[in-house]
C-alpha atoms as a PDB file:
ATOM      1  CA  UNK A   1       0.000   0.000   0.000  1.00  0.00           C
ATOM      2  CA  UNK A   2       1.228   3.297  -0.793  1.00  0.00           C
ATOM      3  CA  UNK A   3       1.751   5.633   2.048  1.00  0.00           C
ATOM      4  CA  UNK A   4       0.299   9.119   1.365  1.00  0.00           C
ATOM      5  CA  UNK A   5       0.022  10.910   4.752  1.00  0.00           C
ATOM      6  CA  UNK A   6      -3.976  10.647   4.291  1.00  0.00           C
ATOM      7  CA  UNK A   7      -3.926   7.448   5.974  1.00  0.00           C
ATOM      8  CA  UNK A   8      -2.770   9.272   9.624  1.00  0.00           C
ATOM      9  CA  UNK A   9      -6.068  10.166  10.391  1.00  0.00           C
ATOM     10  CA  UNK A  10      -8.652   8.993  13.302  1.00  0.00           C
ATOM     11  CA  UNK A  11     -10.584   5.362  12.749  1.00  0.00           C
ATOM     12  CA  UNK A  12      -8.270   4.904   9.911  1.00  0.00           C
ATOM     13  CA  UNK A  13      -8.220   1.150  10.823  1.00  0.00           C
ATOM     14  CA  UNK A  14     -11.790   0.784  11.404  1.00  0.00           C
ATOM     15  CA  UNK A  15     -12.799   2.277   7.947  1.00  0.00           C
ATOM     16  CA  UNK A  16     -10.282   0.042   6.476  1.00  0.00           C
ATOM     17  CA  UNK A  17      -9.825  -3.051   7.848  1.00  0.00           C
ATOM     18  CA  UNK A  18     -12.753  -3.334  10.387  1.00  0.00           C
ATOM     19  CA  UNK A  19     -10.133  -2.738  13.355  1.00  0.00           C
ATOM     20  CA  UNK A  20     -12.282  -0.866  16.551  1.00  0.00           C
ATOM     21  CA  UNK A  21     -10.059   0.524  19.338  1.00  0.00           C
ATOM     22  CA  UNK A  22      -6.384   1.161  19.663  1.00  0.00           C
ATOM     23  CA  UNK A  23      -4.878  -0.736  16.500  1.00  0.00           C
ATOM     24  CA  UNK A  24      -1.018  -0.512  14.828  1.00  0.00           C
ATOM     25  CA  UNK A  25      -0.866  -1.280  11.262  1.00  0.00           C
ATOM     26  CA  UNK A  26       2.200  -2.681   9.544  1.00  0.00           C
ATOM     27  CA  UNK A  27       2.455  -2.692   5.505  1.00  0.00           C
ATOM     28  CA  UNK A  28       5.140  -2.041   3.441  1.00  0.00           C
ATOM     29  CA  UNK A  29       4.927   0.339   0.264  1.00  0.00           C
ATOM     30  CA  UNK A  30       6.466   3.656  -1.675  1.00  0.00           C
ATOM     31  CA  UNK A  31       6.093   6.350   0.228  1.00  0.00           C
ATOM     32  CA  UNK A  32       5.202  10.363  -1.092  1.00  0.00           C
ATOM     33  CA  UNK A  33       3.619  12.558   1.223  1.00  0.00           C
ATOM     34  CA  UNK A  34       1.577  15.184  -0.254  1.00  0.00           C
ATOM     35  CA  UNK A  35       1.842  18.969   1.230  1.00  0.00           C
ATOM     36  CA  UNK A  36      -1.630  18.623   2.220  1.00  0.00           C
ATOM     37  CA  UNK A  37      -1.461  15.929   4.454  1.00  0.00           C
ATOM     38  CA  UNK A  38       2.260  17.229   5.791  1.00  0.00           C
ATOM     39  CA  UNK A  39       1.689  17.379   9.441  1.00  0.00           C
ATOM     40  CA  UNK A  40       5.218  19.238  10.452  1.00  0.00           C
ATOM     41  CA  UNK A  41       5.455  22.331   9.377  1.00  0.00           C
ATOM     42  CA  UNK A  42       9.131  22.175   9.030  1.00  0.00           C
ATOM     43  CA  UNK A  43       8.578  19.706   6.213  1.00  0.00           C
ATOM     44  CA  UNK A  44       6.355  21.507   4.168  1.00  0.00           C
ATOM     45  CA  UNK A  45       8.483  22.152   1.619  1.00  0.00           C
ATOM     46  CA  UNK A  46      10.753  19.311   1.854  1.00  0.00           C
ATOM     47  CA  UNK A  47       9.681  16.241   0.059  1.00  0.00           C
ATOM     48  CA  UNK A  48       9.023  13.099   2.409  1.00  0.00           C
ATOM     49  CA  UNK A  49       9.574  10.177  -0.043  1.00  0.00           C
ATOM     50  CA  UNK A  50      10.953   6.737  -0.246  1.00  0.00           C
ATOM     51  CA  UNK A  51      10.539   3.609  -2.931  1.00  0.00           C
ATOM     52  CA  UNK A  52      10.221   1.005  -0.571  1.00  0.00           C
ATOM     53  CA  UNK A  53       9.298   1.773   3.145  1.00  0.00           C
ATOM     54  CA  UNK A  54       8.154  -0.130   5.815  1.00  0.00           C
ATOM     55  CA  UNK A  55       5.342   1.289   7.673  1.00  0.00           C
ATOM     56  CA  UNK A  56       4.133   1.640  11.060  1.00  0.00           C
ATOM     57  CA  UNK A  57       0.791   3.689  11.853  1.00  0.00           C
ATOM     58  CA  UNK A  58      -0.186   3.896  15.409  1.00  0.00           C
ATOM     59  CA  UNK A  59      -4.137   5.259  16.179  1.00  0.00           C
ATOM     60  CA  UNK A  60      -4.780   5.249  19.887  1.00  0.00           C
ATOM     61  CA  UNK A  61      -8.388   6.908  20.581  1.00  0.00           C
ATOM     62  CA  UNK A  62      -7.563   6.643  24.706  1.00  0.00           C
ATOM     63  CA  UNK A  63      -4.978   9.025  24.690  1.00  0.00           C
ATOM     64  CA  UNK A  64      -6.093  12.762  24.192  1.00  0.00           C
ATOM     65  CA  UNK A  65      -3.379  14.286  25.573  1.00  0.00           C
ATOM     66  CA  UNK A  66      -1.172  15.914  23.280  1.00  0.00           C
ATOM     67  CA  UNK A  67       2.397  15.137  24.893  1.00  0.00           C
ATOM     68  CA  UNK A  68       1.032  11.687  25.388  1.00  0.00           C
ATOM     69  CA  UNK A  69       0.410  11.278  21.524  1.00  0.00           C
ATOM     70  CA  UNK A  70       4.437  12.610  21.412  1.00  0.00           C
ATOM     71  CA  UNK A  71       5.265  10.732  23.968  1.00  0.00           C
ATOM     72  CA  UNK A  72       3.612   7.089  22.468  1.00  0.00           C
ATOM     73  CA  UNK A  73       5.530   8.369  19.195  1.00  0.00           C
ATOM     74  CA  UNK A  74       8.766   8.202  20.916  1.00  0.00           C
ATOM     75  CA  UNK A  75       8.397   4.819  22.662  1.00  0.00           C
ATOM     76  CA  UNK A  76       7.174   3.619  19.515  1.00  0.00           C
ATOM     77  CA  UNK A  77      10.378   5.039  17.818  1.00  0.00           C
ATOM     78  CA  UNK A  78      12.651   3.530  21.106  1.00  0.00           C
ATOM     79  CA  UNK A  79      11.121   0.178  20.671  1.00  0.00           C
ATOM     80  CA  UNK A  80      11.860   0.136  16.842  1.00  0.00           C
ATOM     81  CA  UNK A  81      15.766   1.180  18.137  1.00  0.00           C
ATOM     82  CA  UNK A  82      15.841  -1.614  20.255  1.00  0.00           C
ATOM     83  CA  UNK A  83      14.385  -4.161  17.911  1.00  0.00           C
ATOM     84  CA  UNK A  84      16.282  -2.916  15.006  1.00  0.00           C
ATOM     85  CA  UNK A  85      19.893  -3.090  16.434  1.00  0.00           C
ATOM     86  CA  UNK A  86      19.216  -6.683  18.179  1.00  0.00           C
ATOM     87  CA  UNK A  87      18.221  -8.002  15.065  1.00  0.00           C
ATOM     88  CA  UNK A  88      20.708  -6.116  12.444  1.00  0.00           C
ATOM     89  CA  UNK A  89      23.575  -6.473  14.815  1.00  0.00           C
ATOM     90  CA  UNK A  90      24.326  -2.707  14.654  1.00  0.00           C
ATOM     91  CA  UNK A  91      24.533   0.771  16.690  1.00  0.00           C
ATOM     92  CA  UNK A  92      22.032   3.454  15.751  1.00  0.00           C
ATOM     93  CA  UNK A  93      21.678   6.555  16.727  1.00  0.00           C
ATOM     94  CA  UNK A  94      18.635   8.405  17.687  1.00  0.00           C
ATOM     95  CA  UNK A  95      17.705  12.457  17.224  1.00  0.00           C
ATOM     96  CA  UNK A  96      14.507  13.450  18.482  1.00  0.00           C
ATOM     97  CA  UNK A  97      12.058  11.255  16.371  1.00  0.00           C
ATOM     98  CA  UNK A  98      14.798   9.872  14.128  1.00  0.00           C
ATOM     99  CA  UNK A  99      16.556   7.087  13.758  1.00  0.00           C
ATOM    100  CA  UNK A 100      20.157   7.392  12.109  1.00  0.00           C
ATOM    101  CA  UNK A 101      23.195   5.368  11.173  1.00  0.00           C
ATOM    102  CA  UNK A 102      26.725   7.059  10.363  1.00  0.00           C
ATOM    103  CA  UNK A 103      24.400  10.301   9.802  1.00  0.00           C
ATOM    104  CA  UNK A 104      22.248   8.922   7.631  1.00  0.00           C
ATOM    105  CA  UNK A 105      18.653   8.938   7.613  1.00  0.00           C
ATOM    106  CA  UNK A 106      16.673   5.267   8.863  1.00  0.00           C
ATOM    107  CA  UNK A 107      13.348   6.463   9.506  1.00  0.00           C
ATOM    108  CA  UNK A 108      10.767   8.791   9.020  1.00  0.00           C
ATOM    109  CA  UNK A 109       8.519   9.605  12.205  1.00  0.00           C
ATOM    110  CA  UNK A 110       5.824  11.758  13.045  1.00  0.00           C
ATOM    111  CA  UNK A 111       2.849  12.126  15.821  1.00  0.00           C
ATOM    112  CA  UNK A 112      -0.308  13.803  15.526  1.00  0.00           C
ATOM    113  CA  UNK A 113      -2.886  14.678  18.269  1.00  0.00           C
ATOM    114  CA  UNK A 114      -6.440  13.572  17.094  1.00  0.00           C
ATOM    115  CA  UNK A 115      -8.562  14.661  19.590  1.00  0.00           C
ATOM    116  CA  UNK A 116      -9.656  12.473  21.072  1.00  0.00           C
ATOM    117  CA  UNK A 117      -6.641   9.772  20.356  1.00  0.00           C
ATOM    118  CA  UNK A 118      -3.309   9.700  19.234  1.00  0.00           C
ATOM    119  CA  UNK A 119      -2.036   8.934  16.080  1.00  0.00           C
ATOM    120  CA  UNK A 120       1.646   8.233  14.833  1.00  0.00           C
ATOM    121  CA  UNK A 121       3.740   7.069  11.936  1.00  0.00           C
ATOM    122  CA  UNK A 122       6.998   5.406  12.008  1.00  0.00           C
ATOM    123  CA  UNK A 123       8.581   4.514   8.108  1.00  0.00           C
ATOM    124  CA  UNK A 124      12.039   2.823   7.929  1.00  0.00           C
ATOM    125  CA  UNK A 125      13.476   3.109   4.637  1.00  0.00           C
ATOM    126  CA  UNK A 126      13.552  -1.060   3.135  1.00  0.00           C
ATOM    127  CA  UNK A 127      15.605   0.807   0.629  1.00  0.00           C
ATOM    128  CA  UNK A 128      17.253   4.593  -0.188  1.00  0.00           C
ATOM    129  CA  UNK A 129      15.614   4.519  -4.041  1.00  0.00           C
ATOM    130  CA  UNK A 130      13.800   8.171  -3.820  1.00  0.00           C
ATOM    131  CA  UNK A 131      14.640   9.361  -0.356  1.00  0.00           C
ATOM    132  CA  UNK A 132      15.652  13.005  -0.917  1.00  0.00           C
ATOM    133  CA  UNK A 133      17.757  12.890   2.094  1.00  0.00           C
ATOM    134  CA  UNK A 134      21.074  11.535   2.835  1.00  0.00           C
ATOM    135  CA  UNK A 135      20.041   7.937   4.123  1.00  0.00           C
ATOM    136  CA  UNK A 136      20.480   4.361   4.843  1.00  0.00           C
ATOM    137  CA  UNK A 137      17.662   1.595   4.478  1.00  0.00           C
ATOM    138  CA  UNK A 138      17.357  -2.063   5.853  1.00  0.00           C
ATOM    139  CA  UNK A 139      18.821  -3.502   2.917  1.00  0.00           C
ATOM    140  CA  UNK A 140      22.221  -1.474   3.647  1.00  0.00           C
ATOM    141  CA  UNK A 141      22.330  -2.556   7.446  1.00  0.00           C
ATOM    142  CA  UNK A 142      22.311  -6.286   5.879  1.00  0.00           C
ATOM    143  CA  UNK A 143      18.738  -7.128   6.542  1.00  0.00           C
ATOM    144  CA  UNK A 144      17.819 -10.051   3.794  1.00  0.00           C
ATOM    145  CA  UNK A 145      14.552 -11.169   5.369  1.00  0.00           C
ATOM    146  CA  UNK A 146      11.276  -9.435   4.953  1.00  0.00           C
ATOM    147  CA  UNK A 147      10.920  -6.290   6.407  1.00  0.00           C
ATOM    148  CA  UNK A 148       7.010  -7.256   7.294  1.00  0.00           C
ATOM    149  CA  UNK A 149       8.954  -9.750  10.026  1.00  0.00           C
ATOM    150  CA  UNK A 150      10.697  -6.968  11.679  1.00  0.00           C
ATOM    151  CA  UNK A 151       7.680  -4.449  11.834  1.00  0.00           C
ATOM    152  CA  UNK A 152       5.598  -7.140  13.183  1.00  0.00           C
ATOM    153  CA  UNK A 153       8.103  -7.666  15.623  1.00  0.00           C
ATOM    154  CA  UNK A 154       8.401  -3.688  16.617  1.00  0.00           C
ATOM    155  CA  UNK A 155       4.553  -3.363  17.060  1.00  0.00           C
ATOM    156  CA  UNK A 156       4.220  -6.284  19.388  1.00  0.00           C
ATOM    157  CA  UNK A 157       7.285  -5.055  21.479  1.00  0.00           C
ATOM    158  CA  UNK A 158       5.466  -1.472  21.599  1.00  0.00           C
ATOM    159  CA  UNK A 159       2.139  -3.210  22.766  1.00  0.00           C
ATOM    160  CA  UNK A 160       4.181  -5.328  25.350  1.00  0.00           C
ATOM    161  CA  UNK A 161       5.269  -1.944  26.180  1.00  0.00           C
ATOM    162  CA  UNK A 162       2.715  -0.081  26.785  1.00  0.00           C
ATOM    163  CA  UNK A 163       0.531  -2.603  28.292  1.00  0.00           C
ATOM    164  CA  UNK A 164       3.101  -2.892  31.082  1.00  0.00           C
ATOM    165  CA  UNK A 165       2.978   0.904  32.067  1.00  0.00           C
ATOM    166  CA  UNK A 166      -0.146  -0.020  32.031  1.00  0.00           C
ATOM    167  CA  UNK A 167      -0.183  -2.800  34.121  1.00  0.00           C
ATOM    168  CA  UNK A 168       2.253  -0.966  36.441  1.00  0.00           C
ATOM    169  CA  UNK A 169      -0.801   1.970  36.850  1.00  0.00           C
ATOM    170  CA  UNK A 170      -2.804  -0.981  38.722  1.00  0.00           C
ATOM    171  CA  UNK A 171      -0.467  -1.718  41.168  1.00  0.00           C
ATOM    172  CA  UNK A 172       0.070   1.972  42.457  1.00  0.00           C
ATOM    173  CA  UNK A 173      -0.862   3.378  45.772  1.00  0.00           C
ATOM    174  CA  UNK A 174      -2.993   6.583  45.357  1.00  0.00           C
END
C-alpha cells in the first residue's frame, strides 16, 4: 500500500480493515507525502519520499493528551531502536524522532494529536531509491529477510510496552 500521509487520520483502521479501538498497522509500500497531508510544518516544503518503506501507523483513541500522543511516538520510535539493532547487529543513533546510522537517515517519524486519540507514523526506509535525504535503508544494514517480520516484531514489542505501564498503573498506591 502506498503511504500518502492521508492514511494518519482517526478510525483509519476501522474504515479500512474493520479494526475498533487502539490498533497498529504494519504494511510495506512507496512512500510520497503530499503537502496537504504534511503534518510538520518544518517539512512543508521538503519532500518526504521513499521507494520502498516499511510502515508503522499507530491510532490510539484513549490518549487525548497531546504530549502523550508525542510521547507514544517516541516509545514507539525507542522500541523500533531496540528491535532494530538486536536483530541487524548494529549501533544506531537516535535524534529526536529519528533514527540514524553514520548520519544517515533510517526512519521517518511523526505524531499527531487527534482529539480524542493519538495517532503516529513510524517509516524505515527497506531501501534509499527516492529518499531526498542523505540515508540508509534495511537492505544497507544487511537485513535479507522481509521487512514485514521486523515491523511485526516492533509493534508487538510497543504493545508489550505499553501494556506494562499499564499494568504498572494498577499496582500503584494513590
Amino acid at each position: 500500500m502506498r503511504y500518502d500521509g492521508s492514511q494518519l487520520r482517526r478510525a483509519y483502521a476501522h474504515a479500512r480493515y474493520g479494526v475498533r479501538g487502539r490498533a497498529i498497522l504494519v504494511f510495506r509500500g512507496p512512500m510520497d507525502v503530499s503537502r496537504e497531508h504534511t503534518v510538520d510544518t518544518e517539512d512543508l516544503d521538503e519532500p518526504i519520499r521513499g521507494a520502498d518503506v516499511l510502515h508503522l501507523i499507530l491510532d490510539d483513541p484513549t490518549r487525548c493528551d497531546p504530549l502523550a500522543a508525542g510521547l507514544l511516538q517516541r516509545i514507539l520510535v525507542v522500541t523500533a531502536r531496540e528491535v532494530l539493532e538486536e536483530r541487524l547487529s548494529v549501533r544506531l543513533e537516535r535524534d529526536g524522532d529519528d533514527l540514524l546510522h553514520d548520519g544517515r537517515k533510517l526512519t521517518v517519524s511523526v505524531f499527531r494529536p487527534a482529539g480524542p486519540g493519538a495517532l503516529a507514523h513510524l517509516g524505515v526506509n527497506v531501501t534509499t531509491e527516492g529518499v531526498p535525504v542523505p540515508a540508509t535503508s534495511l537492505r544497507d544494514l544487511g537485513w535479507e529477510g522481509d521487512p514485514l517480520e521486523l515491523g511485526r516484531e516492533i509493534a508487538v514489542a510497543f504493545a508489550r510496552e505499553v501494556e506494562d505501564v499499564e499494568l504498572d498503573l494498577t499496582k500503584m498506591r494513590w
